[in-house]
N, C-alpha and C. Protein backbone atom coordinates (compact mmCIF):
# COMPACT_ATOMS: atom_id res chain seq x y z
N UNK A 1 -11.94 -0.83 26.71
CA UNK A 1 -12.53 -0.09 25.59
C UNK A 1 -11.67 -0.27 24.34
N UNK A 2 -12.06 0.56 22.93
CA UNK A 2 -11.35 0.20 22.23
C UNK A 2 -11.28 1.09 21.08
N UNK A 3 -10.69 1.13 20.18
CA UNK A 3 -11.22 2.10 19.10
C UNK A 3 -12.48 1.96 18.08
N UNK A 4 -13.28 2.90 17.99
CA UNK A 4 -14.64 2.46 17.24
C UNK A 4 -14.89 3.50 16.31
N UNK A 5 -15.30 2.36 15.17
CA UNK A 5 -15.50 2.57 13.82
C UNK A 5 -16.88 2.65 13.43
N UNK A 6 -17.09 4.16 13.03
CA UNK A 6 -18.84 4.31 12.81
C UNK A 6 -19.07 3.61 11.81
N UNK A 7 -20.51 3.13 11.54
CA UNK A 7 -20.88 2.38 10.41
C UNK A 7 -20.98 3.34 9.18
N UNK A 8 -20.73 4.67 9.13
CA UNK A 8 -20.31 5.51 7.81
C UNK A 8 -18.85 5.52 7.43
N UNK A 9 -18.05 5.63 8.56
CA UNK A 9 -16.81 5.32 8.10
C UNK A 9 -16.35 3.87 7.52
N UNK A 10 -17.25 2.69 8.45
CA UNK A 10 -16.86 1.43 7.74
C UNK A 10 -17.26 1.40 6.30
N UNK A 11 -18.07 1.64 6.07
CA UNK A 11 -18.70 2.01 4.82
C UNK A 11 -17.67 2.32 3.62
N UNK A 12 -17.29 3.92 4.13
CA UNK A 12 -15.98 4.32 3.01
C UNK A 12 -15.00 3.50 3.23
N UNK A 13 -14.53 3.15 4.54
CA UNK A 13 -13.33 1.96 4.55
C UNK A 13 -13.46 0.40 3.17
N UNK A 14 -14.78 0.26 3.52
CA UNK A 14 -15.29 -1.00 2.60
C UNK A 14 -14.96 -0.39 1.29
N UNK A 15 -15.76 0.94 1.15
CA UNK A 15 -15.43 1.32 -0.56
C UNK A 15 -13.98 1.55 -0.97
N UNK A 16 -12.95 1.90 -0.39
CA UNK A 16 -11.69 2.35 -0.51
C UNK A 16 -11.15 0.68 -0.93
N UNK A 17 -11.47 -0.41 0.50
CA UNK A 17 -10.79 -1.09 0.16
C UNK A 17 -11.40 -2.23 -1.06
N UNK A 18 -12.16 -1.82 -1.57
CA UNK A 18 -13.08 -2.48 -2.86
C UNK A 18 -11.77 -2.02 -4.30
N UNK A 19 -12.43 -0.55 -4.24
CA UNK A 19 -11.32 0.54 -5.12
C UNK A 19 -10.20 -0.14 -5.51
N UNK A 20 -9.93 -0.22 -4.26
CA UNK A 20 -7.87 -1.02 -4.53
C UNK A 20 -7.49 -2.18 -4.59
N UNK A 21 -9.07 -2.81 -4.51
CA UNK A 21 -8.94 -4.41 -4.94
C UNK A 21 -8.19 -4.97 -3.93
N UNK A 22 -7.67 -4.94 -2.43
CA UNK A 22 -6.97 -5.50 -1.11
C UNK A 22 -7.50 -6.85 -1.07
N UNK A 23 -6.45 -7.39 -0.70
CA UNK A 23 -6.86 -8.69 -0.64
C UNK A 23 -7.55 -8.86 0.62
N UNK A 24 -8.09 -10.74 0.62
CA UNK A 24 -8.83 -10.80 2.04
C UNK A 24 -7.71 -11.01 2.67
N UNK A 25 -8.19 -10.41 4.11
CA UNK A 25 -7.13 -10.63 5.33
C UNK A 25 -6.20 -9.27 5.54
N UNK A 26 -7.17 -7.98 4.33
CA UNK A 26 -6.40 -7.06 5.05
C UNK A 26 -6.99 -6.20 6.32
N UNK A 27 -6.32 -5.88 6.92
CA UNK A 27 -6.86 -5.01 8.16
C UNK A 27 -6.75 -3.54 7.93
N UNK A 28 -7.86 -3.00 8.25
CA UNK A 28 -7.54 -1.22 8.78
C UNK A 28 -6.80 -0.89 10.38
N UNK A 29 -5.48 -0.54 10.37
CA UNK A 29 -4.51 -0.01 11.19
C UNK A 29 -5.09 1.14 11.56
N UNK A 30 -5.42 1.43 12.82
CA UNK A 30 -5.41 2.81 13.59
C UNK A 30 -3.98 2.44 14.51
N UNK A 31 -3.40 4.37 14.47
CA UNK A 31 -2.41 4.00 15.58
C UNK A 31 -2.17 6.04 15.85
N UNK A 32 -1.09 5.79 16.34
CA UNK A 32 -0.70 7.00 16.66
C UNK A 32 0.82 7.35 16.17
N UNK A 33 1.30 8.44 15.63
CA UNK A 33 2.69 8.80 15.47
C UNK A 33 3.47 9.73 15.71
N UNK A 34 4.49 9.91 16.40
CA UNK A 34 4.95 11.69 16.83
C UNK A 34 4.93 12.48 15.95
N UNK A 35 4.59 13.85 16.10
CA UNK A 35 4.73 14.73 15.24
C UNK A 35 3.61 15.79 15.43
N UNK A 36 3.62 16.07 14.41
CA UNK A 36 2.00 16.87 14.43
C UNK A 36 2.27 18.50 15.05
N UNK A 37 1.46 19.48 14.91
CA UNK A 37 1.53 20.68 15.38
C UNK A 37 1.14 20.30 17.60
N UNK A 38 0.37 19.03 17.61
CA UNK A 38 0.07 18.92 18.55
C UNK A 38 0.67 18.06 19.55
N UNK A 39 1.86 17.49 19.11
CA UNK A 39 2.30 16.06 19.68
C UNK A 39 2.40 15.01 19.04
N UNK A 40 1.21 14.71 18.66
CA UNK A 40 0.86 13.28 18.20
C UNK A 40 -0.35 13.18 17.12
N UNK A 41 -0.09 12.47 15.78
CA UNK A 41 -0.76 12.34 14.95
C UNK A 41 -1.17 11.08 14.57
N UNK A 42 -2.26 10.79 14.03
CA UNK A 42 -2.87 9.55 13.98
C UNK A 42 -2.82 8.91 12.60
N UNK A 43 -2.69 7.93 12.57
CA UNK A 43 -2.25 7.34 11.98
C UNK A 43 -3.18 6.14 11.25
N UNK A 44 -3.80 6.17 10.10
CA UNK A 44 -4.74 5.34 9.24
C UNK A 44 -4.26 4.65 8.11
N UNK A 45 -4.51 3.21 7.68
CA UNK A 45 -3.77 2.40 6.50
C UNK A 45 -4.31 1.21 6.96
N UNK A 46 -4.04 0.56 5.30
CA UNK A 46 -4.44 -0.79 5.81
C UNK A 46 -2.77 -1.65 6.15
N UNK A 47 -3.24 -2.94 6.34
CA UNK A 47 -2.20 -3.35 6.50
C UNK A 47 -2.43 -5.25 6.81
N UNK A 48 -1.39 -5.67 5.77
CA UNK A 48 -1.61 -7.41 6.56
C UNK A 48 -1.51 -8.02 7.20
N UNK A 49 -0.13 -7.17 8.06
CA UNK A 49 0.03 -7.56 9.46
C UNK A 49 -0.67 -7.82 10.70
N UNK A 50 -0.90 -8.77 11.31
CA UNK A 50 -1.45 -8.64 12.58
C UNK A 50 -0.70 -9.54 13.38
N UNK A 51 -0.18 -8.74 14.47
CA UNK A 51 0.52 -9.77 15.87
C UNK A 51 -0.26 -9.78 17.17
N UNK A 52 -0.91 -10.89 17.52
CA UNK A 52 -1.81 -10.75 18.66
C UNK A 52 -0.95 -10.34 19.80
N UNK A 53 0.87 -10.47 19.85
CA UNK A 53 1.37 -9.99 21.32
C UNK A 53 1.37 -8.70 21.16
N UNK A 54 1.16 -8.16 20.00
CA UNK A 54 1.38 -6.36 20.02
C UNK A 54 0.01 -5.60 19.43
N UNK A 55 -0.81 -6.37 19.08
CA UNK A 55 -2.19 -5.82 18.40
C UNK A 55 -2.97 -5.99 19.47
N UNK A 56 -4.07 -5.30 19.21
CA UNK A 56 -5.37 -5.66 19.43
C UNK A 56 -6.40 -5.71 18.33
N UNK A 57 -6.94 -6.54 17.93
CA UNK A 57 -8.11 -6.32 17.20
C UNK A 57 -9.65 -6.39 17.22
N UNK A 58 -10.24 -5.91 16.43
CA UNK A 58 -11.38 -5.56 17.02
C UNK A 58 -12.29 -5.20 15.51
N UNK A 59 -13.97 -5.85 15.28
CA UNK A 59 -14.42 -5.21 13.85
C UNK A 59 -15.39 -4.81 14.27
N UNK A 60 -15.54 -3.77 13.18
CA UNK A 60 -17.13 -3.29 13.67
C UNK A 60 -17.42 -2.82 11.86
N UNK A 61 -18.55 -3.11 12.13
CA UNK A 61 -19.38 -2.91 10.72
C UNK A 61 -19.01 -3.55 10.06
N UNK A 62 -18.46 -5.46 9.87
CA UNK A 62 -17.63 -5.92 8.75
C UNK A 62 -16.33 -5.43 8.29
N UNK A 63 -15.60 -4.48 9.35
CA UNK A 63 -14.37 -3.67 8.94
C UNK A 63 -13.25 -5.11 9.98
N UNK A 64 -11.96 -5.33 10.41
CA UNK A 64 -11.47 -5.67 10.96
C UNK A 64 -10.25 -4.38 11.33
N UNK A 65 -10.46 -4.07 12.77
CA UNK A 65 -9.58 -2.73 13.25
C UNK A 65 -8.51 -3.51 14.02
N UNK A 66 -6.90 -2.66 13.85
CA UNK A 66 -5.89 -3.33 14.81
C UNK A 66 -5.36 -2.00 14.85
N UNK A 67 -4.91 -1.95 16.13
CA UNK A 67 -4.44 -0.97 16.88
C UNK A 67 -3.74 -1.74 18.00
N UNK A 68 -2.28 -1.04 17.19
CA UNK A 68 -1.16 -1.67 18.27
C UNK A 68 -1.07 -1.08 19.92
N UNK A 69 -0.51 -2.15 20.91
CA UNK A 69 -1.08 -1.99 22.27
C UNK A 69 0.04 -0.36 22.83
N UNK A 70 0.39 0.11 21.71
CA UNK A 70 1.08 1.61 22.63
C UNK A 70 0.45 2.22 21.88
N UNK A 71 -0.53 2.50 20.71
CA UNK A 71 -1.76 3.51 20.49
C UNK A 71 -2.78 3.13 21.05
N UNK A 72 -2.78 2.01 21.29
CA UNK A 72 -4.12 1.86 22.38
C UNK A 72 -4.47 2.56 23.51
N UNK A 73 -3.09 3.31 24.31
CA UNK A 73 -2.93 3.84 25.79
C UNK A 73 -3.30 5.13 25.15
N UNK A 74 -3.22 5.49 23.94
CA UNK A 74 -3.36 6.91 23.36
C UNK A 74 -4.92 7.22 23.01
N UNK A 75 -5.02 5.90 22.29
CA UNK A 75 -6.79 6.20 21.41
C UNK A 75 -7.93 5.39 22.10
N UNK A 76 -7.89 4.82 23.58
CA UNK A 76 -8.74 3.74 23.89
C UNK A 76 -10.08 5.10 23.95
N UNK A 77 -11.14 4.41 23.48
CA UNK A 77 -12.43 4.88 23.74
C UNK A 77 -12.55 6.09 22.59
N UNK A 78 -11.53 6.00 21.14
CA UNK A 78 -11.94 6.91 20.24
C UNK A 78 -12.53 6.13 19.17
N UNK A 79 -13.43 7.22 18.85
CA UNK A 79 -14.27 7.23 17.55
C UNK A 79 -13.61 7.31 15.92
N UNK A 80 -13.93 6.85 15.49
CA UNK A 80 -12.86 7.36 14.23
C UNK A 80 -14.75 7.30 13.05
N UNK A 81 -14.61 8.41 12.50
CA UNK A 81 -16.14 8.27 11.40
C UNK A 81 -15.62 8.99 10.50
N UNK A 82 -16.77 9.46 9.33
CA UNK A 82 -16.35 9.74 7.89
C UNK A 82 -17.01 10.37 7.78
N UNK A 83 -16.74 11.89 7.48
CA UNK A 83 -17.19 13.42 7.02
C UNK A 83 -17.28 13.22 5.90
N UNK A 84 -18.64 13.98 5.63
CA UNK A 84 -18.51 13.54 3.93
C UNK A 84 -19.40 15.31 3.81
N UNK A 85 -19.30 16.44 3.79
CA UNK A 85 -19.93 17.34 3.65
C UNK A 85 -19.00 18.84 2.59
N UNK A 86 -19.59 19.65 2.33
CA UNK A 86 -19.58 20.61 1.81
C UNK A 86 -18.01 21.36 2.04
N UNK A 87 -17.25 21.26 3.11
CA UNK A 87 -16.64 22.01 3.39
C UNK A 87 -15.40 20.95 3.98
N UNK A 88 -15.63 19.84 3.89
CA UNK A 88 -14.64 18.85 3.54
C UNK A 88 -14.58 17.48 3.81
N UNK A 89 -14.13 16.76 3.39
CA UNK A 89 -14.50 15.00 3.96
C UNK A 89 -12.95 14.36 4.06
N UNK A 90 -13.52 13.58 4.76
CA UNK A 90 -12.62 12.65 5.10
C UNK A 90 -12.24 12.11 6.32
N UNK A 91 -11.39 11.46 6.96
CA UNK A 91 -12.08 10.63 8.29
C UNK A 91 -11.70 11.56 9.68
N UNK A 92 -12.67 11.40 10.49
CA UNK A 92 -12.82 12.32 11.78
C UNK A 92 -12.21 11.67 12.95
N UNK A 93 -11.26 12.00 13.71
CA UNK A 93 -11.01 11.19 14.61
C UNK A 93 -11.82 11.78 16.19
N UNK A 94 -12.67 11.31 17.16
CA UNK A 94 -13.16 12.12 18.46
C UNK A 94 -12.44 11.28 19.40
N UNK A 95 -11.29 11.51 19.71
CA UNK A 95 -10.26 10.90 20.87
C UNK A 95 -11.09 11.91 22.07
N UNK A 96 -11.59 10.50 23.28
CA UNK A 96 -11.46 11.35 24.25
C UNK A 96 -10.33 11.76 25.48
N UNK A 97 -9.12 11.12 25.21
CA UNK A 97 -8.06 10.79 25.83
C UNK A 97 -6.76 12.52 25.11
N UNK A 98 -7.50 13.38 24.31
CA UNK A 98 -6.68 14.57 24.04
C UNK A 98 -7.36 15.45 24.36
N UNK A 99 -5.85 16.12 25.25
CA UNK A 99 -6.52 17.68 26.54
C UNK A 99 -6.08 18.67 25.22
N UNK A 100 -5.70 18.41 24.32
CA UNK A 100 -5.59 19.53 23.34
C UNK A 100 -5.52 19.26 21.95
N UNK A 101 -6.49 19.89 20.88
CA UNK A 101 -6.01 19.18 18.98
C UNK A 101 -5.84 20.55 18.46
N UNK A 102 -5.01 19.99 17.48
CA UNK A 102 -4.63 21.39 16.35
C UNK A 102 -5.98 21.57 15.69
N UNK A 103 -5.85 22.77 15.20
CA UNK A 103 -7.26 23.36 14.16
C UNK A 103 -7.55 22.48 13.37
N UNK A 104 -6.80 21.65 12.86
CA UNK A 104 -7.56 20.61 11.23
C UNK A 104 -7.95 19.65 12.49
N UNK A 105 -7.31 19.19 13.55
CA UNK A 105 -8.13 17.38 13.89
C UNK A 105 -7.14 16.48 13.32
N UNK A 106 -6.17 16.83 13.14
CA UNK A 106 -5.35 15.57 12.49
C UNK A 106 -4.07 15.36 13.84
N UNK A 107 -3.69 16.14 14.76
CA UNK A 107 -3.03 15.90 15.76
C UNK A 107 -3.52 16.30 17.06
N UNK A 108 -2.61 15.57 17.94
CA UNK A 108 -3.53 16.34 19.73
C UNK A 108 -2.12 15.77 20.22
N UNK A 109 -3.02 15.89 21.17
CA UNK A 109 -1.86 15.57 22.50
C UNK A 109 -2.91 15.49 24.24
N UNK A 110 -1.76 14.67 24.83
CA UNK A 110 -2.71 13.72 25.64
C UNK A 110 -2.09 13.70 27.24
């Protein structure tokens, strides 16, 4: 499995990386990082790097996703999409691999 990128989030990903003018060949980084009220916080950016012995990559919607192979054991089979409503926006992560998330959704633990 892998990490997956709704076609609304690729969307804002595309517009963000339009915005900032990124060159071709950049990638959107999902990963994971210690911390967080919950353990572990996730981690979004682009980035030019890609190492096939430590990445995985993967596109969906015209996006290109890399997620290095020790957030992979963390985020395999999450969703990552783009809230865009009344009461707040910005990107959603649905990990099904966390037995617990803090109130905002920005950390868990696994």
């Amino acid at each position: 499995m892998a990490v997956i990128l709704t076609e609304k989030a690729a969307n804002e990903v595309k517009r963000i990386m339009q915005d900032q003018k990124l060159e071709a060949g950049t990638v959107l980084r999902v990963g994971v990082t210690g911390g967080g009220c919950s353990g572990f916080s996730y981690a979004l950016g682009f980035d030019k790097q890609f190492d096939e012995k430590v990445d995985a990559k993967y596109e969906h919607h015209g996006v290109p996703v890399v997620v290095d192979k020790k957030s992979a054991l963390y985020l395999d089979g999450t969703t990552v999409d783009f809230y865009d409503g009344i009461d707040a926006r910005g990107f959603k992560f649905d990990n099904p691999n966390a037995v617990k998330s803090c109130g905002c959704g920005s950390s868990f633990q696994a």
